[in-house]
N, C-alpha and C. Protein backbone atom coordinates (compact mmCIF):
# COMPACT_ATOMS: atom_id res chain seq x y z
N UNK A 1 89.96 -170.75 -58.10
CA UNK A 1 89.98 -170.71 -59.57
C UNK A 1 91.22 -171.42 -60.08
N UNK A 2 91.28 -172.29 -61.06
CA UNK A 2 92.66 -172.76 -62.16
C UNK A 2 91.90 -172.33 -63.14
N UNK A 3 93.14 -171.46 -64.15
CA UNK A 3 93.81 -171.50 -65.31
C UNK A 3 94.29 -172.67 -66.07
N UNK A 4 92.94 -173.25 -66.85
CA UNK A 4 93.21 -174.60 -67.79
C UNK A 4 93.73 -173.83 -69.08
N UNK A 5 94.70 -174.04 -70.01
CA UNK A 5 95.12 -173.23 -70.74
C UNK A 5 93.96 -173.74 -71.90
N UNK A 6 93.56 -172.81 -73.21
CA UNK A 6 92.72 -172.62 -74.13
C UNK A 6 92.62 -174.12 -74.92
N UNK A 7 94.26 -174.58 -75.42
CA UNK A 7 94.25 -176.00 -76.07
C UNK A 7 94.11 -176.84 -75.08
N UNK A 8 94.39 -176.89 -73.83
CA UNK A 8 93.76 -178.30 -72.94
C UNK A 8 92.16 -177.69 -72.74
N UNK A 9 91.91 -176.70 -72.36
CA UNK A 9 90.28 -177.00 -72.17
C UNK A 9 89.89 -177.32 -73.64
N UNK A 10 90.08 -177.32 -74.53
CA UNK A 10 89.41 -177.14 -75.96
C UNK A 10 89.80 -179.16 -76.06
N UNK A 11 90.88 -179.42 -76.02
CA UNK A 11 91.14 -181.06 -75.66
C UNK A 11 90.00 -181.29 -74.48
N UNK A 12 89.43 -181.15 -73.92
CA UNK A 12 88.61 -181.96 -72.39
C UNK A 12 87.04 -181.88 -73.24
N UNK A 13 86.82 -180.76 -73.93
CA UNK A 13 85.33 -180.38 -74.51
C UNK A 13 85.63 -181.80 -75.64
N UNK A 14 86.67 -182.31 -76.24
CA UNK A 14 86.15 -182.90 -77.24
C UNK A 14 86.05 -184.43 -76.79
N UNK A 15 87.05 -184.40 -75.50
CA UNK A 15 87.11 -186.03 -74.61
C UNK A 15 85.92 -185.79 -73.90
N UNK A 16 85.07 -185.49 -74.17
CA UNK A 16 83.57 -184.98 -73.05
C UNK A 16 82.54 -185.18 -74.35
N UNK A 17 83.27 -184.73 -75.52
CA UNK A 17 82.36 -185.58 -77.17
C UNK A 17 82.57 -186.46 -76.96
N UNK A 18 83.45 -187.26 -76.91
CA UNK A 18 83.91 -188.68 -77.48
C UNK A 18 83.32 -189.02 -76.54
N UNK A 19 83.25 -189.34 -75.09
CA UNK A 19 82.47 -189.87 -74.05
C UNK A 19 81.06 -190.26 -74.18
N UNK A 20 80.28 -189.59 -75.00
CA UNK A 20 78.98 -189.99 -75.51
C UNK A 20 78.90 -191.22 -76.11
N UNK A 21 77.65 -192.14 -75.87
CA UNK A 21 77.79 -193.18 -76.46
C UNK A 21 77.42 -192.75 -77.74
N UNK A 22 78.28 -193.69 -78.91
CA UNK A 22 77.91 -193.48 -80.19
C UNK A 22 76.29 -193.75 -80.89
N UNK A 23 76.02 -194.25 -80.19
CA UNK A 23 74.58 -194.30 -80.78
C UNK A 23 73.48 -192.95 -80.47
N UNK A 24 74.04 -192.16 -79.53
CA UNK A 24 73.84 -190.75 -79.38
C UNK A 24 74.19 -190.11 -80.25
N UNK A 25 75.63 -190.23 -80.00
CA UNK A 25 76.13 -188.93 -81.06
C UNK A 25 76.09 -188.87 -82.27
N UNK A 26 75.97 -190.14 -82.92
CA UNK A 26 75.82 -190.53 -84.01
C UNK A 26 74.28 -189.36 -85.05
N UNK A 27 73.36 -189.82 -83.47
CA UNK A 27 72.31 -188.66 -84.02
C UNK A 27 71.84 -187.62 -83.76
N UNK A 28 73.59 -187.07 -83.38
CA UNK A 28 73.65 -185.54 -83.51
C UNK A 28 73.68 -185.07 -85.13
N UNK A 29 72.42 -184.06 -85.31
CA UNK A 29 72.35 -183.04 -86.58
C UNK A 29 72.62 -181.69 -86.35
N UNK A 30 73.79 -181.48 -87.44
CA UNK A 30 74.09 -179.93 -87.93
C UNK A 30 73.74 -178.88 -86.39
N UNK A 31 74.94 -179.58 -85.91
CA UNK A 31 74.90 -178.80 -84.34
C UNK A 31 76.72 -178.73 -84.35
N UNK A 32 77.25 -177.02 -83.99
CA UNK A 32 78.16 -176.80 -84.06
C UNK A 32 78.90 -176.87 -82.04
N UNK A 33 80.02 -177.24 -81.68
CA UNK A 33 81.02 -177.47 -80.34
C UNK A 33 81.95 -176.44 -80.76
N UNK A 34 81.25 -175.38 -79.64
CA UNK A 34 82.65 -174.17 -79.99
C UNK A 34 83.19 -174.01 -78.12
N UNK A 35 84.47 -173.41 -78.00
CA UNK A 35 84.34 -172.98 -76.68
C UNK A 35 85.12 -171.35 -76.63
N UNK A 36 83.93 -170.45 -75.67
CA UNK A 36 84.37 -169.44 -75.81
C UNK A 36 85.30 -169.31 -74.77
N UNK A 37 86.65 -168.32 -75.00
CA UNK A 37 87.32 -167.98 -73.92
C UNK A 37 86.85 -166.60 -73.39
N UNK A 38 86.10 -166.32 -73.60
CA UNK A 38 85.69 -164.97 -72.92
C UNK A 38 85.03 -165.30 -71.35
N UNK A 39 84.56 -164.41 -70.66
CA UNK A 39 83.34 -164.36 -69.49
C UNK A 39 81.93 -164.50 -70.53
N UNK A 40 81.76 -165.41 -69.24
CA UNK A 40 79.83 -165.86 -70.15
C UNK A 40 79.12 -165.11 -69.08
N UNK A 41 77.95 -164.87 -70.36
CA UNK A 41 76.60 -164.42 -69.68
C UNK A 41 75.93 -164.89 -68.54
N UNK A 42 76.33 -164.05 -67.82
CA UNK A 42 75.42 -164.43 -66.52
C UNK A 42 76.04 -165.60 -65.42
N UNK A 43 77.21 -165.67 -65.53
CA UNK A 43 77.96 -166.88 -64.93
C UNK A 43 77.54 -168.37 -65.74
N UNK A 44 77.15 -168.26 -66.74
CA UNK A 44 76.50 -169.55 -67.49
C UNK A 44 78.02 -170.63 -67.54
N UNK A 45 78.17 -171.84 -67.66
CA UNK A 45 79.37 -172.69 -68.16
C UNK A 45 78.56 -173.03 -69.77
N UNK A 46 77.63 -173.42 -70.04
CA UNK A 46 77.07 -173.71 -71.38
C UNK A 46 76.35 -173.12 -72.01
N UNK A 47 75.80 -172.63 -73.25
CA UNK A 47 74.75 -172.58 -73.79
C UNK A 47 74.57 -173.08 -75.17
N UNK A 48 72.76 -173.71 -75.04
CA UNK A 48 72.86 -174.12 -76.57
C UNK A 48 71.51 -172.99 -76.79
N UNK A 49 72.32 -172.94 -78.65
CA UNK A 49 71.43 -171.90 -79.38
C UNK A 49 70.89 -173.30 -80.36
N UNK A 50 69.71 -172.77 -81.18
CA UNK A 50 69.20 -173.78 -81.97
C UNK A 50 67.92 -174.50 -81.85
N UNK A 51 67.12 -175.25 -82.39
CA UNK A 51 66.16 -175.89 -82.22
C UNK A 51 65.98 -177.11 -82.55
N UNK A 52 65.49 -177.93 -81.49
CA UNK A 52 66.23 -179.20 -80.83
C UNK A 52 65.90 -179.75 -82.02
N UNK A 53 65.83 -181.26 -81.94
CA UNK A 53 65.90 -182.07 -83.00
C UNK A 53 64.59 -182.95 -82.62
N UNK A 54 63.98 -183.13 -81.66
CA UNK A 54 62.29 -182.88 -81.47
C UNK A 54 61.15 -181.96 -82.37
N UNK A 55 61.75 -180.53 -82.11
CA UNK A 55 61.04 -179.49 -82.80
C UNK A 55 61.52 -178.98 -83.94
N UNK A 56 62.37 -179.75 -84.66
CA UNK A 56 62.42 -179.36 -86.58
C UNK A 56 61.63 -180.11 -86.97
N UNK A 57 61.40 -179.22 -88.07
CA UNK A 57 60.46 -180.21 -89.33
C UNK A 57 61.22 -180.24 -90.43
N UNK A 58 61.38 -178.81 -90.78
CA UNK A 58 61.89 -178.58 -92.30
C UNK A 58 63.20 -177.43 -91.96
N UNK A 59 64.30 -177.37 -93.03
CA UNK A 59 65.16 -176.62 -92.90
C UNK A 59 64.85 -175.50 -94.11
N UNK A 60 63.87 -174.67 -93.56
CA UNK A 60 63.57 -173.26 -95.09
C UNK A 60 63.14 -174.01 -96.59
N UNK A 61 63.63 -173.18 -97.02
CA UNK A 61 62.98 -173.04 -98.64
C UNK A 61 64.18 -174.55 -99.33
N UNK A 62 65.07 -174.41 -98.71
CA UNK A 62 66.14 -175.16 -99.77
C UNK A 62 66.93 -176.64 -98.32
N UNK A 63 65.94 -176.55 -97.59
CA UNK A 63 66.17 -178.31 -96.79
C UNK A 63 67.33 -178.02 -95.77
N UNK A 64 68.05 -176.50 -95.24
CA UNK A 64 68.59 -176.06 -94.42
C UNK A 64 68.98 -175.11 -93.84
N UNK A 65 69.86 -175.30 -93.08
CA UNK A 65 69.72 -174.10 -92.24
C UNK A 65 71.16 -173.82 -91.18
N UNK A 66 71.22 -173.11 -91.01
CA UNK A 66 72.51 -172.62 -90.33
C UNK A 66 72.37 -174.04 -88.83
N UNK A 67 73.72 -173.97 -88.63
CA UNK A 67 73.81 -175.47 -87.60
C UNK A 67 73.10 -174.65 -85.67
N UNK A 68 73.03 -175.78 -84.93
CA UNK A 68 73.04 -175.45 -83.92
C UNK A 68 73.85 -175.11 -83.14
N UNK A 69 74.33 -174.22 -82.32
CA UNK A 69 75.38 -174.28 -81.31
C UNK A 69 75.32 -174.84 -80.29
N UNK A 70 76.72 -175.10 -80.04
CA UNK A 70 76.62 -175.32 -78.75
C UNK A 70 78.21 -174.51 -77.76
N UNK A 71 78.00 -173.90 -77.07
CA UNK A 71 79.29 -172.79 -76.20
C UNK A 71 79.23 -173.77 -75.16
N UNK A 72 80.73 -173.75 -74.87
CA UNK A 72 81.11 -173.68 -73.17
C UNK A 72 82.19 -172.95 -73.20
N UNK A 73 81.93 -172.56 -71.52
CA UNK A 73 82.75 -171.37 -71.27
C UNK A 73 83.83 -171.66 -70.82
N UNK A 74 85.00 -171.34 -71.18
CA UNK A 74 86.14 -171.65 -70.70
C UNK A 74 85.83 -170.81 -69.15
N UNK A 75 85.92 -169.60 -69.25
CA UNK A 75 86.59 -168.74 -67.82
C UNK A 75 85.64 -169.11 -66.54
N UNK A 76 84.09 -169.53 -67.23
CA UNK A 76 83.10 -169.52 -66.30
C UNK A 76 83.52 -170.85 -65.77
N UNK A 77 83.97 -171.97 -66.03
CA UNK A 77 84.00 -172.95 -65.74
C UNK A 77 84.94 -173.21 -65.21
N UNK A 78 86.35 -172.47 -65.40
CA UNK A 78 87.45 -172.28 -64.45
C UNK A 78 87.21 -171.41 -63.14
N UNK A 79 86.44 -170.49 -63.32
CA UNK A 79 86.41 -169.81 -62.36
C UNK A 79 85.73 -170.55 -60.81
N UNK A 80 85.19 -171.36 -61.58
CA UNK A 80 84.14 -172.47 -60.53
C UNK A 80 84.81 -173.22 -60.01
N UNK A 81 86.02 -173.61 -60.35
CA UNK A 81 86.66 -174.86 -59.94
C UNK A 81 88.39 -174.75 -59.63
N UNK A 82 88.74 -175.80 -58.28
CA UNK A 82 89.35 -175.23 -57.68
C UNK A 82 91.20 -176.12 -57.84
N UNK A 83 90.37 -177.22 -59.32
CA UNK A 83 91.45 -178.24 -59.24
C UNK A 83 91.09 -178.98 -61.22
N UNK A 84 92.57 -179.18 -61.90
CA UNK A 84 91.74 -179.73 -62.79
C UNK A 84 90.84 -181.05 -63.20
N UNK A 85 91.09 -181.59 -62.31
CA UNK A 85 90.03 -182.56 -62.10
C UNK A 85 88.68 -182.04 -62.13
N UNK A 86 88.61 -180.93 -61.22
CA UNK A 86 87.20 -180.43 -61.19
C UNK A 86 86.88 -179.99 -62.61
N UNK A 87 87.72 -179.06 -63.28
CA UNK A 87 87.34 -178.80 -64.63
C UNK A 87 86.85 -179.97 -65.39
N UNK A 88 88.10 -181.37 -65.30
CA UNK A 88 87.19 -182.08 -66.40
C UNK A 88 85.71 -182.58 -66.29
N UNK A 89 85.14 -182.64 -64.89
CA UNK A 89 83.89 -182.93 -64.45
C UNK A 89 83.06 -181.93 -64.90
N UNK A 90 83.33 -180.79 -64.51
CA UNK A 90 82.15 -179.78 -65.22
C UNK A 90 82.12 -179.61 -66.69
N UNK A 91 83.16 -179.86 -66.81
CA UNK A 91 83.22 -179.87 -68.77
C UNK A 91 82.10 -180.86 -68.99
N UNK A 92 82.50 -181.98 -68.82
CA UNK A 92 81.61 -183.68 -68.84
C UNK A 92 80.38 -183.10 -68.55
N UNK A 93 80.11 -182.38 -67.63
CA UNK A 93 78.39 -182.35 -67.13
C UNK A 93 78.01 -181.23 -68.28
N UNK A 94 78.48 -180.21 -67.95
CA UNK A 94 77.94 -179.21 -68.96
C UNK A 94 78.03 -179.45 -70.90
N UNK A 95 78.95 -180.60 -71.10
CA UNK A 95 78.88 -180.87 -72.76
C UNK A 95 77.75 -181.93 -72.32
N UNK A 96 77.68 -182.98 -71.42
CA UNK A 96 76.18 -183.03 -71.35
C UNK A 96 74.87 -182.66 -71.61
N UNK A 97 75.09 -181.76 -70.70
CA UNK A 97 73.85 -180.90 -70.66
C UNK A 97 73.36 -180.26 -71.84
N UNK A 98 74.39 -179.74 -72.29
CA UNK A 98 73.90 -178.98 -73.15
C UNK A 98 73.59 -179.72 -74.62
N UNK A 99 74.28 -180.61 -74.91
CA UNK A 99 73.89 -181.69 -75.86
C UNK A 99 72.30 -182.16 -75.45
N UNK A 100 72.13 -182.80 -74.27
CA UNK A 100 70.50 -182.88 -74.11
C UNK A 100 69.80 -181.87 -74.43
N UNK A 101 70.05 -180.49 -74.37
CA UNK A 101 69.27 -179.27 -75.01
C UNK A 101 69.24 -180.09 -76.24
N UNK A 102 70.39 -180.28 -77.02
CA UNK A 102 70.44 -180.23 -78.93
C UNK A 102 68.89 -181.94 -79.16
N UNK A 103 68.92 -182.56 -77.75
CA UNK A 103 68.08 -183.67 -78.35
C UNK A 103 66.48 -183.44 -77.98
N UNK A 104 66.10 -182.29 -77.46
CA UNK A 104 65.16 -181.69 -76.91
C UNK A 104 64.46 -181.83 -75.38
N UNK A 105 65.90 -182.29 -74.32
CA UNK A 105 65.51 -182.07 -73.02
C UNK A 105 65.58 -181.17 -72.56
N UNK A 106 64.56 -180.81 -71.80
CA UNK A 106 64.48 -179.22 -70.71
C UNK A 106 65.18 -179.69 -69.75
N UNK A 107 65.39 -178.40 -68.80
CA UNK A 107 66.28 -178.20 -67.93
C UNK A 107 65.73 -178.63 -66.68
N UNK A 108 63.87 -178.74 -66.81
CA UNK A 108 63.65 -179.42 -65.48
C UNK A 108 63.80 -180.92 -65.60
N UNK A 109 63.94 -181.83 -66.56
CA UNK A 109 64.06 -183.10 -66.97
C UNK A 109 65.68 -183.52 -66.53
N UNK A 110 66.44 -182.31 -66.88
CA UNK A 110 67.88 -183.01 -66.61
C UNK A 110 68.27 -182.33 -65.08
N UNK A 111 67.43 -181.67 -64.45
CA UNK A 111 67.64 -181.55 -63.02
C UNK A 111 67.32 -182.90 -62.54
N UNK A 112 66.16 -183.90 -62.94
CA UNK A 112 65.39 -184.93 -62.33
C UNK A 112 66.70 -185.71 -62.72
N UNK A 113 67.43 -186.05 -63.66
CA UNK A 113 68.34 -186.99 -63.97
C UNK A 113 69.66 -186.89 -63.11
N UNK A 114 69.54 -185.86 -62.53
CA UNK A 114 70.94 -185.28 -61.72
C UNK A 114 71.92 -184.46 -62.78
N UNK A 115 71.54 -183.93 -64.04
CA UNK A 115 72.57 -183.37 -64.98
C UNK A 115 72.05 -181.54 -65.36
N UNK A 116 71.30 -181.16 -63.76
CA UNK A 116 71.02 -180.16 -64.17
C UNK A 116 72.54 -178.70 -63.43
């Protein structure tokens, strides 16, 4: 296990944004990048809440709607890794990953890509 302190992992989640090509991120919608420092559910490093951007139509009565999330886990992801190098890699894969949730890939699609 390393201890990445709260402001450098919270710095690696947003160099793991910026890493996206802009023509991706660009069409990211009303999807929120938080990172929890707590223990995650179930040993998880990511989760996204929300409904992808495939399966919206409409945002309610008045054209919106509360944003999507997206968590990574600080402790789960330290706890995995044995160097910070390794952290910034799992950061990278898991803000990945879980961003492909926000564009409506499943989890057996980004196993086939190698980003499961």
């Amino acid at each position: 296990m390393v201890d990445v302190a709260p402001a450098r992992f919270a710095e690696l989640v947003g160099e793991a944004l910026d890493s996206i090509p802009e023509e991706l991120s660009r069409l990211m919608d009303n999807v929120a990048v938080v990172v929890d420092d707590e223990s995650p559910p179930a040993g998880l490093f990511g989760l996204y809440q929300g409904i992808p951007l495939t399966e919206r139509t409409t945002y309610g009565a008045y054209g919106f709607a509360a944003p999507d999330r997206i968590t990574i886990f600080r402790r789960g992801i330290c706890a995995s890794c044995r160097t910070e190098d390794e952290v910034v890699e799992q950061v990278r894969i898991t803000v990945v990953h879980e961003v492909a949730h926000h564009f409506g890939i499943d989890d057996a699609r980004l196993d086939e890509l190698g980003w499961a």
